[in-house]
C-alpha atoms as a PDB file:
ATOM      1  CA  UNK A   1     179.040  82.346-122.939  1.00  0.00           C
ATOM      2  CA  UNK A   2     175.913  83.305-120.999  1.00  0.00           C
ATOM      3  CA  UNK A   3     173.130  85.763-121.662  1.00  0.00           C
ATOM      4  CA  UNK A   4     171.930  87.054-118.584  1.00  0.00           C
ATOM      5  CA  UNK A   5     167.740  88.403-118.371  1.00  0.00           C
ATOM      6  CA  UNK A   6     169.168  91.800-119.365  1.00  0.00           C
ATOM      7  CA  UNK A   7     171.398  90.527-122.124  1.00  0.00           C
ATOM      8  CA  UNK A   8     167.729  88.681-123.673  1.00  0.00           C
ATOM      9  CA  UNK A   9     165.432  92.118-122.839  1.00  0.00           C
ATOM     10  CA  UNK A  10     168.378  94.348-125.124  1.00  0.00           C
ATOM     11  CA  UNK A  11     168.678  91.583-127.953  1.00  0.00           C
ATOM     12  CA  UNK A  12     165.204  91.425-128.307  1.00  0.00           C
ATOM     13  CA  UNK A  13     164.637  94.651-128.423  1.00  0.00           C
ATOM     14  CA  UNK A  14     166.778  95.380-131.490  1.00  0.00           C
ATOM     15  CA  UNK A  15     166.102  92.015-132.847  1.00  0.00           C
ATOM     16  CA  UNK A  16     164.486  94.133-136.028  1.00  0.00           C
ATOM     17  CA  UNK A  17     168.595  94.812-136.711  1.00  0.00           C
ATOM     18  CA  UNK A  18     169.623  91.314-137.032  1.00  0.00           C
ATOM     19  CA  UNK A  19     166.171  90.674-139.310  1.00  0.00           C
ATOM     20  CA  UNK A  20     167.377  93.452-141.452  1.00  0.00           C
ATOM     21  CA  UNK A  21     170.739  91.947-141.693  1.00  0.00           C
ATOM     22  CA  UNK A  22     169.884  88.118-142.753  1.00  0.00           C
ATOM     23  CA  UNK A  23     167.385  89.343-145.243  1.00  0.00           C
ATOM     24  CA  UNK A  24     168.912  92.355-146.982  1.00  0.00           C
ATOM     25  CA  UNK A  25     172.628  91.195-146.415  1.00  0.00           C
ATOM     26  CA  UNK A  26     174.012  94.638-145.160  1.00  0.00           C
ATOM     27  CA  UNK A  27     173.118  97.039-142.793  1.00  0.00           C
ATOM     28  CA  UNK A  28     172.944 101.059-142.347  1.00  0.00           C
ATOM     29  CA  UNK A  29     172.499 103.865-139.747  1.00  0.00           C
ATOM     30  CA  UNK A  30     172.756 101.899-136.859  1.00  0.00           C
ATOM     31  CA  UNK A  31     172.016 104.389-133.856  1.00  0.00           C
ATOM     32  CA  UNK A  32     174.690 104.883-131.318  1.00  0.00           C
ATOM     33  CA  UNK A  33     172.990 103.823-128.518  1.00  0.00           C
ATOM     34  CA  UNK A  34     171.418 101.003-130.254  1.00  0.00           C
ATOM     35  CA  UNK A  35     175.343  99.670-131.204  1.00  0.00           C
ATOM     36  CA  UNK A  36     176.607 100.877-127.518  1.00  0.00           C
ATOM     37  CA  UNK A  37     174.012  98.672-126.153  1.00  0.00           C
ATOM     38  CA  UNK A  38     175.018  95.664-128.018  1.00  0.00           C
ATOM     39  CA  UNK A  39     178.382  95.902-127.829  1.00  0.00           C
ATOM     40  CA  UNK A  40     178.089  96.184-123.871  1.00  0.00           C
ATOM     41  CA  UNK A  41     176.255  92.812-124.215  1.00  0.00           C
ATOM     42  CA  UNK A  42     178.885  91.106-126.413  1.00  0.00           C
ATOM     43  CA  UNK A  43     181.423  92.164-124.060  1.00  0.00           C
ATOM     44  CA  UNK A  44     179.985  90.799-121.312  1.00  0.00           C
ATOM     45  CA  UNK A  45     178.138  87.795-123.203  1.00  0.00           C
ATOM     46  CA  UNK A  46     180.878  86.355-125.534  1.00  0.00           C
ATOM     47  CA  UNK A  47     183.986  88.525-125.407  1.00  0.00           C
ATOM     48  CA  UNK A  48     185.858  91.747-125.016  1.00  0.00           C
ATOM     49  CA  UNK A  49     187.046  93.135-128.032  1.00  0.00           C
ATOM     50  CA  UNK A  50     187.125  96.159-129.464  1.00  0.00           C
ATOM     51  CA  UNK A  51     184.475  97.252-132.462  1.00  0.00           C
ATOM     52  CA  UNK A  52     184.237 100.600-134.338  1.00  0.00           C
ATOM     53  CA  UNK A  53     181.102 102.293-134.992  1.00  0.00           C
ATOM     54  CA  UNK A  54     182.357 103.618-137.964  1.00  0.00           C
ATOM     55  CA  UNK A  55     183.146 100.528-139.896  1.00  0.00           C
ATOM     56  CA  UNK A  56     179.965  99.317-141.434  1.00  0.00           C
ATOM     57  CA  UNK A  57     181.139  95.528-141.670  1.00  0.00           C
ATOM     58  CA  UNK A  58     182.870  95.756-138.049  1.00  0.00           C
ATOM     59  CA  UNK A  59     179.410  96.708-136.841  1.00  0.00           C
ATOM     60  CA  UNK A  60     177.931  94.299-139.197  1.00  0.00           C
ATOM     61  CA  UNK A  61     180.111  91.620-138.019  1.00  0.00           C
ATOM     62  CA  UNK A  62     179.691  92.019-134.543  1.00  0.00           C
ATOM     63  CA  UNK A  63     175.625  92.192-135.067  1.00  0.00           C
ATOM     64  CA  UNK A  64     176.029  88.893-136.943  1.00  0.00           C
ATOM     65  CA  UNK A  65     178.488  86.937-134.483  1.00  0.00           C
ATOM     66  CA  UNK A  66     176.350  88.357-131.398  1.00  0.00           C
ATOM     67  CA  UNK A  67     172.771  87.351-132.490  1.00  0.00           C
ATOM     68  CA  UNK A  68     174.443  84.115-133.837  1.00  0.00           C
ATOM     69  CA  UNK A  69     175.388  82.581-130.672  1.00  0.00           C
ATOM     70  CA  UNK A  70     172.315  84.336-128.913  1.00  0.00           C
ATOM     71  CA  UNK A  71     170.420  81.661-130.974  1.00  0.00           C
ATOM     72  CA  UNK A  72     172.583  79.248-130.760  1.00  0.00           C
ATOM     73  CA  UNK A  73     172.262  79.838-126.787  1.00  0.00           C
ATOM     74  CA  UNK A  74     168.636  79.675-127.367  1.00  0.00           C
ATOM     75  CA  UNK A  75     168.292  76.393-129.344  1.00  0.00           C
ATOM     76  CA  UNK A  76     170.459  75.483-126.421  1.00  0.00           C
ATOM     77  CA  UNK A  77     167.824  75.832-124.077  1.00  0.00           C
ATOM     78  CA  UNK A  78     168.912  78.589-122.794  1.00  0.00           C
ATOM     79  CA  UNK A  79     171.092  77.414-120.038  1.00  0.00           C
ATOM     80  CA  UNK A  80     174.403  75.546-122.019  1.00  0.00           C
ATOM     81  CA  UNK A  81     176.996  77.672-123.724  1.00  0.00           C
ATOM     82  CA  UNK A  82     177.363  76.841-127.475  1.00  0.00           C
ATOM     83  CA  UNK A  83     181.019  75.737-127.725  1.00  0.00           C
ATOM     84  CA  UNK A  84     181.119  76.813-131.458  1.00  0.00           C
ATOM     85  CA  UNK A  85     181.226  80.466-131.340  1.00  0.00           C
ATOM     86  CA  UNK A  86     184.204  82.774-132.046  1.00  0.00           C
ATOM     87  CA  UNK A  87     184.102  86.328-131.303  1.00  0.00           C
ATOM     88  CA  UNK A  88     185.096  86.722-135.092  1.00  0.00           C
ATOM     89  CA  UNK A  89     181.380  86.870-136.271  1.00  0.00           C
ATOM     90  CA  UNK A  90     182.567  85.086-139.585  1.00  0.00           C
ATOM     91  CA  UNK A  91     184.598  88.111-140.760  1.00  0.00           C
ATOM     92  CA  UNK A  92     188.010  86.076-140.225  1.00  0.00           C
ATOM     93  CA  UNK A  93     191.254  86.585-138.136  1.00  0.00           C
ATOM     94  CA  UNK A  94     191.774  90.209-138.363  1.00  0.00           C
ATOM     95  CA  UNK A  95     187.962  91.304-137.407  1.00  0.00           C
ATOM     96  CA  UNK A  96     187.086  93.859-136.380  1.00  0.00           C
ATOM     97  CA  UNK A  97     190.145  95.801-137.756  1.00  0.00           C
ATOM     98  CA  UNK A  98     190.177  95.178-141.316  1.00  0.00           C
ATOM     99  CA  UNK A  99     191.746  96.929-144.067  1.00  0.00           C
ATOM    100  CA  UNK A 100     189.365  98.729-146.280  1.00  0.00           C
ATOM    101  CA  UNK A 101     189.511  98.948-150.253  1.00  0.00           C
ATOM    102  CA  UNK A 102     190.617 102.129-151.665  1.00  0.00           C
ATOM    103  CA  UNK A 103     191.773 105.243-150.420  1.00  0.00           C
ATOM    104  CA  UNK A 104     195.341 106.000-149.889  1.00  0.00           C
ATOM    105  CA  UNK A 105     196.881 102.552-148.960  1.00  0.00           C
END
């Protein structure tokens, strides 16, 4: 895992996201190009898996596991990859495609 000077400028940026998150528990109406900028920086950060925007724990999740080992990078000094970060973002095996309660099935 390695955050590149771009990867820090875009985290930082929507840092107010991850804030939101830890302090409220949950967020909502995460803009498209806000979640298409992320993901391109877990992708090419952490790892390449697929997230939905329309699954408000996936994107959740994925906010959470990214900004997690961004400051675990950081505590790091910026220069060693954490070795304790899973792409999972705490959500368990089957993130980001979980079943959802309700509905038809």
């Amino acid at each position: 895992m390695k955050f590149t000077d771009t990867h820090v400028i875009v985290l930082e940026r929507h840092r107010e996201h991850w804030g939101t998150l830890k302090k409220a528990g949950y967020m909502k109406n995460l803009d498209r190009s806000v979640f298409d900028e992320l993901v391109k920086v877990y992708h090419e950060a952490i790892a390449n898996v697929s997230f939905t925007h329309w699954c408000g724990a996936c994107v959740a999740g994925m906010v959470r596991g990214l900004y997690t080992a961004y400051e675990r990078w950081q505590e790091a000094g910026s220069t060693a990859p954490s070795t304790d970060v899973t792409p999972t973002g705490g959500l368990g095996k089957r993130w980001p495609f979980q079943k959802h309660k309700g509905g038809n099935g």
